[in-house]
Structure formats: structure tokens, C-alpha cells
N, C-alpha and C. Protein backbone atom coordinates (compact mmCIF):
# COMPACT_ATOMS: atom_id res chain seq x y z
N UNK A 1 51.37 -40.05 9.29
CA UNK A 1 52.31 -39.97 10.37
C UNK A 1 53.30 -38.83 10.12
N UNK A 2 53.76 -39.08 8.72
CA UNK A 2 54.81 -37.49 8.98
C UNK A 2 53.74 -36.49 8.20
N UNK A 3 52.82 -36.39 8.12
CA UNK A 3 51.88 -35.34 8.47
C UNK A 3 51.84 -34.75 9.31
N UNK A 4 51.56 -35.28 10.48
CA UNK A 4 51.08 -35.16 11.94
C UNK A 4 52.62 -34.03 12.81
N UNK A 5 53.62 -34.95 12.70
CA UNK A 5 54.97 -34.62 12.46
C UNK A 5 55.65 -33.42 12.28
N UNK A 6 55.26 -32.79 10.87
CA UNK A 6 55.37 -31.52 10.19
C UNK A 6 54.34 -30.91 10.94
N UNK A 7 53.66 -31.13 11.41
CA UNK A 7 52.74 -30.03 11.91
C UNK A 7 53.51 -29.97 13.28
N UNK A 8 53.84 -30.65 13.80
CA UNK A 8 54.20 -30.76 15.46
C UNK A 8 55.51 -29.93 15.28
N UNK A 9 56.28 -29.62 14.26
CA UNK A 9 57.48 -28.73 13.97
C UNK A 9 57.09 -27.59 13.98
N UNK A 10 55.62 -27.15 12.78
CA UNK A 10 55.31 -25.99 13.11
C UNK A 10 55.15 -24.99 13.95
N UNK A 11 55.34 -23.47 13.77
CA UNK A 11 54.82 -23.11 15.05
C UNK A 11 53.38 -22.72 15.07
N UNK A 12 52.47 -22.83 16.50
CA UNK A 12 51.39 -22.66 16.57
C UNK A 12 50.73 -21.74 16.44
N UNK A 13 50.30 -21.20 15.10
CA UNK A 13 49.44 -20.11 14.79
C UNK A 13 47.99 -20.52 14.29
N UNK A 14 47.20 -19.57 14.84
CA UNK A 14 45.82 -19.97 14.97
C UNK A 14 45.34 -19.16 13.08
N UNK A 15 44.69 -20.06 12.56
CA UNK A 15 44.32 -19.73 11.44
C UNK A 15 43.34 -18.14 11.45
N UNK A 16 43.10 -17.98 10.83
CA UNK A 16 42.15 -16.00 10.39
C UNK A 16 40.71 -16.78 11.03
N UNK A 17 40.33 -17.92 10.73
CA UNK A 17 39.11 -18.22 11.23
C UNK A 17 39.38 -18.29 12.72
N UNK A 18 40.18 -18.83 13.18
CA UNK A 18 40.13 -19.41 14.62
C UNK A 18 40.87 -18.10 15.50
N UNK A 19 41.24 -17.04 14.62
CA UNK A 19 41.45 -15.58 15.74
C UNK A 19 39.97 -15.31 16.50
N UNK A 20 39.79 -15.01 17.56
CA UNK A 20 39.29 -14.12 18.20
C UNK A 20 38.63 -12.75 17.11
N UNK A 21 37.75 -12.55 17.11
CA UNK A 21 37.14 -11.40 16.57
C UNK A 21 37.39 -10.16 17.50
N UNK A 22 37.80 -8.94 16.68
CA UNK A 22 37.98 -7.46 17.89
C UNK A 22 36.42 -7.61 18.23
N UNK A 23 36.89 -6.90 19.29
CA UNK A 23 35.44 -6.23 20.12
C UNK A 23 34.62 -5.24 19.19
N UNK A 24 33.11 -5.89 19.29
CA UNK A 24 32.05 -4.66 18.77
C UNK A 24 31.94 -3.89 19.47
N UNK A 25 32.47 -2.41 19.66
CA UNK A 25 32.25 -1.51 20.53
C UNK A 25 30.76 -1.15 20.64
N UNK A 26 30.57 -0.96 18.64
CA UNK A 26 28.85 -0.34 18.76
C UNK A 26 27.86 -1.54 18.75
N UNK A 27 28.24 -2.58 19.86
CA UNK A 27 26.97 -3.65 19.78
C UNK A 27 26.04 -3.11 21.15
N UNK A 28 26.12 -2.71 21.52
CA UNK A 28 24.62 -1.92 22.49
C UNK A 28 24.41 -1.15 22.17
N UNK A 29 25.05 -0.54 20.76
CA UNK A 29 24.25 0.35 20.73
C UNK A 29 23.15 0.04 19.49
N UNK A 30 24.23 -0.87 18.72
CA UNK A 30 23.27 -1.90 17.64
C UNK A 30 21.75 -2.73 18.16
N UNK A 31 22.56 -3.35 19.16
CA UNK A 31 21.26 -3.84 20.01
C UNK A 31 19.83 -3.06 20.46
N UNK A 32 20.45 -1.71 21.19
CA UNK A 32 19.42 -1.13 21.58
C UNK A 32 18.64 -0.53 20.26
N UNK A 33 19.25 -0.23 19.13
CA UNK A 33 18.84 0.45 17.83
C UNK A 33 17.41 -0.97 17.35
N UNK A 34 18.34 -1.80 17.43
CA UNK A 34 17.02 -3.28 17.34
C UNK A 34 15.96 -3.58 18.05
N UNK A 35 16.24 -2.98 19.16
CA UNK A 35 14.78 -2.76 20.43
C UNK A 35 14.04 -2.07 20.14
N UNK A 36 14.19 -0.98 19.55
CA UNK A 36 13.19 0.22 19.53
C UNK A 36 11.96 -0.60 18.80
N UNK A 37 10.52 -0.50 19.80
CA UNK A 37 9.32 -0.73 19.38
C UNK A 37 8.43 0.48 18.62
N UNK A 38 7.89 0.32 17.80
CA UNK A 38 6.88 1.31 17.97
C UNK A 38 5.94 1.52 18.30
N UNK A 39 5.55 2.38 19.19
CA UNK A 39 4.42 2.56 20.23
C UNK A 39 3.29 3.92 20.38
N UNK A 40 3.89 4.80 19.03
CA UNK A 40 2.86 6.05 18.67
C UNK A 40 3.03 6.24 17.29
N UNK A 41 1.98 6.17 16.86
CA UNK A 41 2.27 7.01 15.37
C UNK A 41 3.11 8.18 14.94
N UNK A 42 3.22 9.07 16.16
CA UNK A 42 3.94 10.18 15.84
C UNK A 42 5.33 9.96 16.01
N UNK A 43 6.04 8.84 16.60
CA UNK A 43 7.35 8.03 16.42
C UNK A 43 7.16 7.91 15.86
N UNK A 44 6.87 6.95 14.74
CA UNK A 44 7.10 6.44 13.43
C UNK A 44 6.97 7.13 12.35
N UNK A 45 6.13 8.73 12.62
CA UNK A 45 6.38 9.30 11.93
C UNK A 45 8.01 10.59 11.84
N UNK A 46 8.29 10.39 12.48
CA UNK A 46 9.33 11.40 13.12
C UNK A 46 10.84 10.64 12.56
N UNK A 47 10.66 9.36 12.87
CA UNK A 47 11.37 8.11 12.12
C UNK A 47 11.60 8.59 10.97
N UNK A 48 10.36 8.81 9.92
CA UNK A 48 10.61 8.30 8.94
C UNK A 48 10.99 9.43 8.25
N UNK A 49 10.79 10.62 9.10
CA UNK A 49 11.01 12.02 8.24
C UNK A 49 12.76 12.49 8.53
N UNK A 50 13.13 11.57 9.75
CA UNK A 50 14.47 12.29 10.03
C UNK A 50 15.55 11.13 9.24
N UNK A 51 15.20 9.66 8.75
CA UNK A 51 15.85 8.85 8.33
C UNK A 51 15.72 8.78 6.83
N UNK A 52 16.69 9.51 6.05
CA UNK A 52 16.78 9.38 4.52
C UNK A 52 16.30 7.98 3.75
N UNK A 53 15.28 8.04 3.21
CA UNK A 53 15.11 6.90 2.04
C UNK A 53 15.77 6.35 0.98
N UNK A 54 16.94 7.34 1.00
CA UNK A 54 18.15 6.60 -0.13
C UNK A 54 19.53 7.32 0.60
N UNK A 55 20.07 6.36 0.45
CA UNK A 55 21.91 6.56 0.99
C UNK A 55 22.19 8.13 0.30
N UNK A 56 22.37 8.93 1.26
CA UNK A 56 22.65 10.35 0.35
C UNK A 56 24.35 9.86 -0.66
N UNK A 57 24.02 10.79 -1.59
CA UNK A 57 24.93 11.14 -2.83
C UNK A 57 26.43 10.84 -2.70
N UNK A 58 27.18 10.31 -3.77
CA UNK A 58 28.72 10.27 -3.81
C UNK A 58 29.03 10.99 -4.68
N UNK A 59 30.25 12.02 -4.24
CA UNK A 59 30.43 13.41 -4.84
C UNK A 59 31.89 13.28 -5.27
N UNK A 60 32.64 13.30 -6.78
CA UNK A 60 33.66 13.86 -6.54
C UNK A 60 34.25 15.33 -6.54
N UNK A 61 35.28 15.75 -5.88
CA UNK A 61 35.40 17.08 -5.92
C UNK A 61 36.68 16.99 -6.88
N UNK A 62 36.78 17.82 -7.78
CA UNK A 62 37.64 18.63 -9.01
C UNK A 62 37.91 19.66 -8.98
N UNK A 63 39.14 20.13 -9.31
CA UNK A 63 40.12 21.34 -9.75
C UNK A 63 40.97 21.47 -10.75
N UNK A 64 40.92 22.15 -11.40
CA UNK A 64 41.12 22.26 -12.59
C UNK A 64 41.15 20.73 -14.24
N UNK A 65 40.03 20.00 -13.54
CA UNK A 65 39.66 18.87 -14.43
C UNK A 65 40.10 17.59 -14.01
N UNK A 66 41.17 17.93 -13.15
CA UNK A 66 41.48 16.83 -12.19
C UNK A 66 40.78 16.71 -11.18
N UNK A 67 40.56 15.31 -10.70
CA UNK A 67 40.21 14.54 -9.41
C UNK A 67 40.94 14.94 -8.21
N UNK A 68 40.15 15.54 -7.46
CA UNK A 68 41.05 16.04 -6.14
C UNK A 68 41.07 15.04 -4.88
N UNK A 69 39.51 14.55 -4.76
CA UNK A 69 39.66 13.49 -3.54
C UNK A 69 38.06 12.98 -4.16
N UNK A 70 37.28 12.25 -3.96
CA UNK A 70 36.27 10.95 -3.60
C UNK A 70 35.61 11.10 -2.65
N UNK A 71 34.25 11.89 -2.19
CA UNK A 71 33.26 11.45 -1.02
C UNK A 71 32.67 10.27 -1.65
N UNK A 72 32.80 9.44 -0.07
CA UNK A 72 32.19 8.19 -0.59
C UNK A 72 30.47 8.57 0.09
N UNK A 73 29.83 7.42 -0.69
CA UNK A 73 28.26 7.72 0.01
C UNK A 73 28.25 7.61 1.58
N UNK A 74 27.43 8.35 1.83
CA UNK A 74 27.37 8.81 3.51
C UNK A 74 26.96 7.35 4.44
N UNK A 75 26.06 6.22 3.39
CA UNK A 75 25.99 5.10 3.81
C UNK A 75 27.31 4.19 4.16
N UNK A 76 28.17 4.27 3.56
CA UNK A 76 29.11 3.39 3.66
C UNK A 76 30.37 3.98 5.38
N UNK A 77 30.18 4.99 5.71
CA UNK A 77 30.61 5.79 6.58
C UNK A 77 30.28 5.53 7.54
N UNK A 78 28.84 5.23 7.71
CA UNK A 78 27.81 4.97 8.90
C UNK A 78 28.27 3.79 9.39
N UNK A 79 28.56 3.08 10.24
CA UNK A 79 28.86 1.98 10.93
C UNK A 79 27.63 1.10 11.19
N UNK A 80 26.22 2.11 11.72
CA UNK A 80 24.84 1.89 12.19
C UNK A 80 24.19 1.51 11.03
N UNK A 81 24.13 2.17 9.66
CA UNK A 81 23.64 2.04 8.87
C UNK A 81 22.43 0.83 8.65
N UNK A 82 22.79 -0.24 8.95
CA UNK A 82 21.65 -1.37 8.61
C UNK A 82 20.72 -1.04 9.64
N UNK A 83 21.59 -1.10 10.96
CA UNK A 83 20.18 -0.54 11.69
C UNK A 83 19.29 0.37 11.92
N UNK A 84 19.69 1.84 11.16
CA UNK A 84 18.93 2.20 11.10
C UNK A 84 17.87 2.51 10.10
N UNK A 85 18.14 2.38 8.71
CA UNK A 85 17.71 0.97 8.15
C UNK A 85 15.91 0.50 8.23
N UNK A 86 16.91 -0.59 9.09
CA UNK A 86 16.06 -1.67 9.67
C UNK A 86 14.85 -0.58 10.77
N UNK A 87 15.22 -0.10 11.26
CA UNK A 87 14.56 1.33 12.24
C UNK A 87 13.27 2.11 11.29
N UNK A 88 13.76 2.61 9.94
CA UNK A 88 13.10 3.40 9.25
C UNK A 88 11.86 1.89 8.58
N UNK A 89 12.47 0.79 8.34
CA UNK A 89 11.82 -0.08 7.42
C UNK A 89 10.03 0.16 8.60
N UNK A 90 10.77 -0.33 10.21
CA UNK A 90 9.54 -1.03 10.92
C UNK A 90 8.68 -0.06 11.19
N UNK A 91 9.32 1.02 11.57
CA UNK A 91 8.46 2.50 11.43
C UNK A 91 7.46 2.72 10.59
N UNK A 92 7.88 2.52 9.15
CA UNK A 92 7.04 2.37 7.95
C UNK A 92 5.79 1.14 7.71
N UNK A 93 6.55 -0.04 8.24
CA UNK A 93 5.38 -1.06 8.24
C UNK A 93 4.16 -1.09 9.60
N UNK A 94 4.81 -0.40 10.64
CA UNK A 94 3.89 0.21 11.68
C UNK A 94 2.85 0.99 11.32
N UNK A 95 3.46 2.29 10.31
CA UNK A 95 2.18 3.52 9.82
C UNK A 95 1.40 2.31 8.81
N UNK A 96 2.18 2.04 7.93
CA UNK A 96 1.25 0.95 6.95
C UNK A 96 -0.08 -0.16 7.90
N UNK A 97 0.49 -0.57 8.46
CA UNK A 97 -0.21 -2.13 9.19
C UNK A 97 -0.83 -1.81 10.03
N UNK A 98 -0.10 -1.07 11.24
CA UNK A 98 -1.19 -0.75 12.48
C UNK A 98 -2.24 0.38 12.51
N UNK A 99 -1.78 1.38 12.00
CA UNK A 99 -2.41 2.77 11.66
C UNK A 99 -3.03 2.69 10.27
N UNK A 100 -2.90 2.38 9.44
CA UNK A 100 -3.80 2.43 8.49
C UNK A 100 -3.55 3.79 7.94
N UNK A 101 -2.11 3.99 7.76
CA UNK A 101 -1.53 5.31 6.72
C UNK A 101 -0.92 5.16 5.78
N UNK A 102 -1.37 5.91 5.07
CA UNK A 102 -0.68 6.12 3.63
C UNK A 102 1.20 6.58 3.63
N UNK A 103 1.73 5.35 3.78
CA UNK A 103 3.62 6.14 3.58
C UNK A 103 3.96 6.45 2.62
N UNK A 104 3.17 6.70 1.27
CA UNK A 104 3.95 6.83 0.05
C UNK A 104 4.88 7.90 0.52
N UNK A 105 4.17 9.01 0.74
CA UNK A 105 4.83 9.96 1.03
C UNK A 105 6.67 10.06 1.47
N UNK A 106 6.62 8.82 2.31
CA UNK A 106 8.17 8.55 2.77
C UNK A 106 8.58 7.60 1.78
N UNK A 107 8.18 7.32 0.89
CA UNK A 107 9.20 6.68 0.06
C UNK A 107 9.48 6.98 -1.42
């Protein structure tokens, strides 16, 4: 009862879980990135040659032995990143499964 009480004094703030989430701006474009079928070999090959197989490099830059600033990996930057990703993975299991090609090459 004076549980109930103390809370009824409180003021009403909605906990971090029970906020509203901001808006995904890039969810159509996430979405549409998840649609893409593959439907020619030469997509999936074009896929796989323009989508890097490893998160390019984290670089620091130095002057005179000191640390000047931190590039972080180009993956972590990308917002899209999983999906495209996920884009390069199905591309690859397309040449593998449907076509009957050799991907070493892309990986």
C-alpha cells in the first residue's frame, strides 16, 4: 500500500525500455537491401567483386610519434553494413548452389 503510494507521488516518467524508439530513417532502405533476389549470375558476380570480403583497415595517423586522430574501420561507419553483408553472403551462396561456381576466388 505505501508502495503503490510512493509511486502515485512520483512523477511519471516512462522507463529507457518503455521510450519510444527514434525513427529508422534507413529502414527502406535496409528492407529493400533484404529484397534483392538473385536472378543472373552476372549479379552475383558484380556483388561480389564490388562488396569487400573483410571490413577494410583501421589506420592510425601520427606526427611526430604522437597519435594525431584514429580511423576507425570503414565497417563500423557504415550504418548498412550487415546488410550488405548479408547481400555479398547470398550472392555467394547463389554462384555456389545454383550455378555451380567456384567462389574461392571471392573469398
Amino acid at each position: 500500500m505505501l508502495k503503490s503510494f510512493i509511486f502515485s507521488l512520483a512523477p511519471n516518467k516512462k522507463s529507457p525500455q518503455q521510450q519510444s524508439p527514434s525513427p529508422d530513417i534507413l529502414s527502406p532502405l535496409r528492407q529493400r537491401l533484404n529484397r534483392i533476389e538473385m536472378q543472373h549470375p552476372a549479379q552475383a558476380h558484380l556483388i561480389c567483386q564490388l562488396i569487400p570480403t573483410q571490413c577494410p583497415f583501421a589506420k592510425n595517423i601520427r606526427l611526430g610519434g604522437m597519435m594525431q586522430f584514429n580511423i576507425p574501420p570503414l565497417c563500423k561507419l557504415n550504418p548498412l553494413y550487415e546488410e550488405v553483408v548479408s547481400l555479398r553472403f547470398r550472392a555467394l551462396c547463389y554462384l555456389a548452389e545454383e550455378c555451380s561456381v567456384d567462389v574461392c576466388r571471392y573469398c
